[in-house]
Protein backbone atom coordinates (compact mmCIF):
# COMPACT_ATOMS: atom_id res chain seq x y z
CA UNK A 1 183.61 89.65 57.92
CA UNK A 2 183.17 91.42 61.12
CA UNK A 3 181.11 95.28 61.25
CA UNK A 4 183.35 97.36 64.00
CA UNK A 5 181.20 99.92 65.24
CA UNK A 6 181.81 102.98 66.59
CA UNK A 7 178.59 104.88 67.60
CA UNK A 8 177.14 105.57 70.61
CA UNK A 9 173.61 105.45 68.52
CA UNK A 10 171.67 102.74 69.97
CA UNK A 11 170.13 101.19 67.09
CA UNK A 12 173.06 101.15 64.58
CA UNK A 13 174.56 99.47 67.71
CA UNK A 14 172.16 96.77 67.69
CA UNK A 15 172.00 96.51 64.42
CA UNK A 16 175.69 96.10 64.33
CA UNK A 17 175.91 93.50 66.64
CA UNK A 18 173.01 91.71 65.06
CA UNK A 19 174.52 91.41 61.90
CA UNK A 20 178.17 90.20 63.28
CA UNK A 21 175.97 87.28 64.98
CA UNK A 22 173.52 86.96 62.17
CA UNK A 23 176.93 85.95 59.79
CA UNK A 24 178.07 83.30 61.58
CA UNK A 25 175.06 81.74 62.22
CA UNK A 26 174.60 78.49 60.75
CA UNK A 27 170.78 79.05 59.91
CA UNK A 28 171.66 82.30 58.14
CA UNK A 29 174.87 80.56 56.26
CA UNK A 30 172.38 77.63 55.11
CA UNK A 31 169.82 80.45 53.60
CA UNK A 32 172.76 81.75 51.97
CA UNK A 33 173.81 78.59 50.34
CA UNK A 34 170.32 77.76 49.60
CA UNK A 35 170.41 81.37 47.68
CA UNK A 36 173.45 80.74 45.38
CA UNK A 37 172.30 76.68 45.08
CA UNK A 38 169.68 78.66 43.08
CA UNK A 39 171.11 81.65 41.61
CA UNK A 40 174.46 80.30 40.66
CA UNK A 41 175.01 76.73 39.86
CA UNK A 42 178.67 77.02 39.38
CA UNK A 43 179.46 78.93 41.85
CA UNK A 44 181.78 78.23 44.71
CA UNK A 45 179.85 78.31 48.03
CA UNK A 46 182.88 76.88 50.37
CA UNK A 47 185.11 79.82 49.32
CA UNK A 48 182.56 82.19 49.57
CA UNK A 49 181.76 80.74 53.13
CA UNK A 50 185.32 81.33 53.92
CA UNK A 51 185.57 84.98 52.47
CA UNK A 52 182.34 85.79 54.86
CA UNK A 53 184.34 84.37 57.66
CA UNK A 54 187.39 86.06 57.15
CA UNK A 55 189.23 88.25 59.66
CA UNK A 56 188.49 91.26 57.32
CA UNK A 57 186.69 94.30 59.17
CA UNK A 58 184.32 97.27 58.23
CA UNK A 59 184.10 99.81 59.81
CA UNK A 60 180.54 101.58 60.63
CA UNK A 61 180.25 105.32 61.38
CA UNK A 62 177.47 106.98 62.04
CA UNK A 63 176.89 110.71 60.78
CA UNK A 64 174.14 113.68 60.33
CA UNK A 65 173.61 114.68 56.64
CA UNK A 66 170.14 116.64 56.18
CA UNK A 67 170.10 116.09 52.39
CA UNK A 68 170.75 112.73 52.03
CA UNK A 69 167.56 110.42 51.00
CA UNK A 70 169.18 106.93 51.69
CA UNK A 71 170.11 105.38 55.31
CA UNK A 72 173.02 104.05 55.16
CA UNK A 73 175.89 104.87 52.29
CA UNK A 74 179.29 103.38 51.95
CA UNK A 75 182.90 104.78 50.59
CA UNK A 76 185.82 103.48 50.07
CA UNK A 77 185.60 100.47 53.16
CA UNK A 78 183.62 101.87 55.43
CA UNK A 79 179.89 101.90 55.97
CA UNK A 80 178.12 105.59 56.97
CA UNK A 81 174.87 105.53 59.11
CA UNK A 82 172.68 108.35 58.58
CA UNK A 83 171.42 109.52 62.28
CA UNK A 84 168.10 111.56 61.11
CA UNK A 85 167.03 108.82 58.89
CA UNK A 86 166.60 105.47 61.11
CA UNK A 87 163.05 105.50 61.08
CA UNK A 88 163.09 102.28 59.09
CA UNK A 89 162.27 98.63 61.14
CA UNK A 90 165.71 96.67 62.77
CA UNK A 91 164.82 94.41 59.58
CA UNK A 92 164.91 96.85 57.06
CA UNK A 93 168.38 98.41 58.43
CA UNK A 94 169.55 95.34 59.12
CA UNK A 95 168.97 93.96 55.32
CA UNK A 96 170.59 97.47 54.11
CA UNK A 97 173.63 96.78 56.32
CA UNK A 98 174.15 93.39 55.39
CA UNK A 99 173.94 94.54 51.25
CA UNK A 100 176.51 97.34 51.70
CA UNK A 101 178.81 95.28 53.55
CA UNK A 102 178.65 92.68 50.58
CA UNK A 103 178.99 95.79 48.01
CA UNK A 104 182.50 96.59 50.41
CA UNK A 105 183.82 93.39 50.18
CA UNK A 106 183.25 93.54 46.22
CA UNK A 107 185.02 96.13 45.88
CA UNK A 108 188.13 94.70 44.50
CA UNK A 109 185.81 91.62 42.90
CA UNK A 110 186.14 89.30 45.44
CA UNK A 111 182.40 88.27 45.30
CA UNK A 112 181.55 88.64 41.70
CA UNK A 113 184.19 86.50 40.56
CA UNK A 114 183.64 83.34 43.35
CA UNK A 115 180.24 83.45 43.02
CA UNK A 116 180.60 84.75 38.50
CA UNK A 117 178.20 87.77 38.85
CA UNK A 118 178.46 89.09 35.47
CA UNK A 119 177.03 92.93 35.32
CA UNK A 120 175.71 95.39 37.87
CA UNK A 121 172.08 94.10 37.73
CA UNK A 122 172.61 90.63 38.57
CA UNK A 123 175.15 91.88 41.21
CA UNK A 124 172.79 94.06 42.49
CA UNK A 125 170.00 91.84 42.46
CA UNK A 126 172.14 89.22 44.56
CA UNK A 127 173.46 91.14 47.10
CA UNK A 128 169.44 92.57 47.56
CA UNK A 129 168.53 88.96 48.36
CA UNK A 130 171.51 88.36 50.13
CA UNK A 131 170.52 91.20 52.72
CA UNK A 132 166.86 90.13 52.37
CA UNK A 133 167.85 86.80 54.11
CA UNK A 134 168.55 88.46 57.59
CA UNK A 135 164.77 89.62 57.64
CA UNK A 136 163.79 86.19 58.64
CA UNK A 137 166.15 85.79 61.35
CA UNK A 138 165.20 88.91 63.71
């Protein structure tokens, strides 16, 4: 998984290039591991290593939207960066980027079934913690 970014925005820059070097890390893969050990006991961490270190790309755009409450959204593949509202801490962003690229590269599954998420909540719940982990490693 590699974030392509496009802005000239400073911080979703950073934060960008923080998370691309935060996913190959092997003190963040570890914490990951760690985190399905004890969410998911059959779950298969190798493949889900690979899928995180596949070749596949998301793109990150940054926009203006006055009415939007919420940071960052994503459609379809791509990840949008609200401008007016990155008052939040490198962690916090950071955390948010790393969920919503998870929630991209569910979108046909991919996740759920390697690591047998059953319903939205525990989904939700995992890929939470998932971008929780990076908040240690800033």
């Amino acid at each position: 998984m590699k974030l392509i970014c496009d802005s000239k925005n400073l911080k979703t820059y950073r934060i960008v290039s923080r998370a691309n070097h935060l996913v190959v890390s092997p003190f963040f893969k570890s914490e990951v591991n760690r985190l399905i050990s004890s969410k998911k006991k059959d779950a298969n961490i190798i493949e889900f290593e690979q899928l995180l270190e596949s070749e596949c790309e998301i793109p990150v755009k940054t926009h203006i939207n006055l009415f939007s409450k919420s940071s960052m959204t994503s459609k379809m593949n791509i990840i949008y960066v609200n401008k007016l509202k990155l008052k939040s801490s490198h962690r916090d962003l950071l955390a948010e980027l790393l969920t919503r690229s998870l929630e991209i590269m569910d979108i046909e599954g991919k996740v759920s079934k390697l690591l047998h998420l059953q319903d939205a909540d525990e989904r939700s719940t995992f890929f939470n913690e998932f971008g929780a982990i990076s908040k240690s490693y800033i």
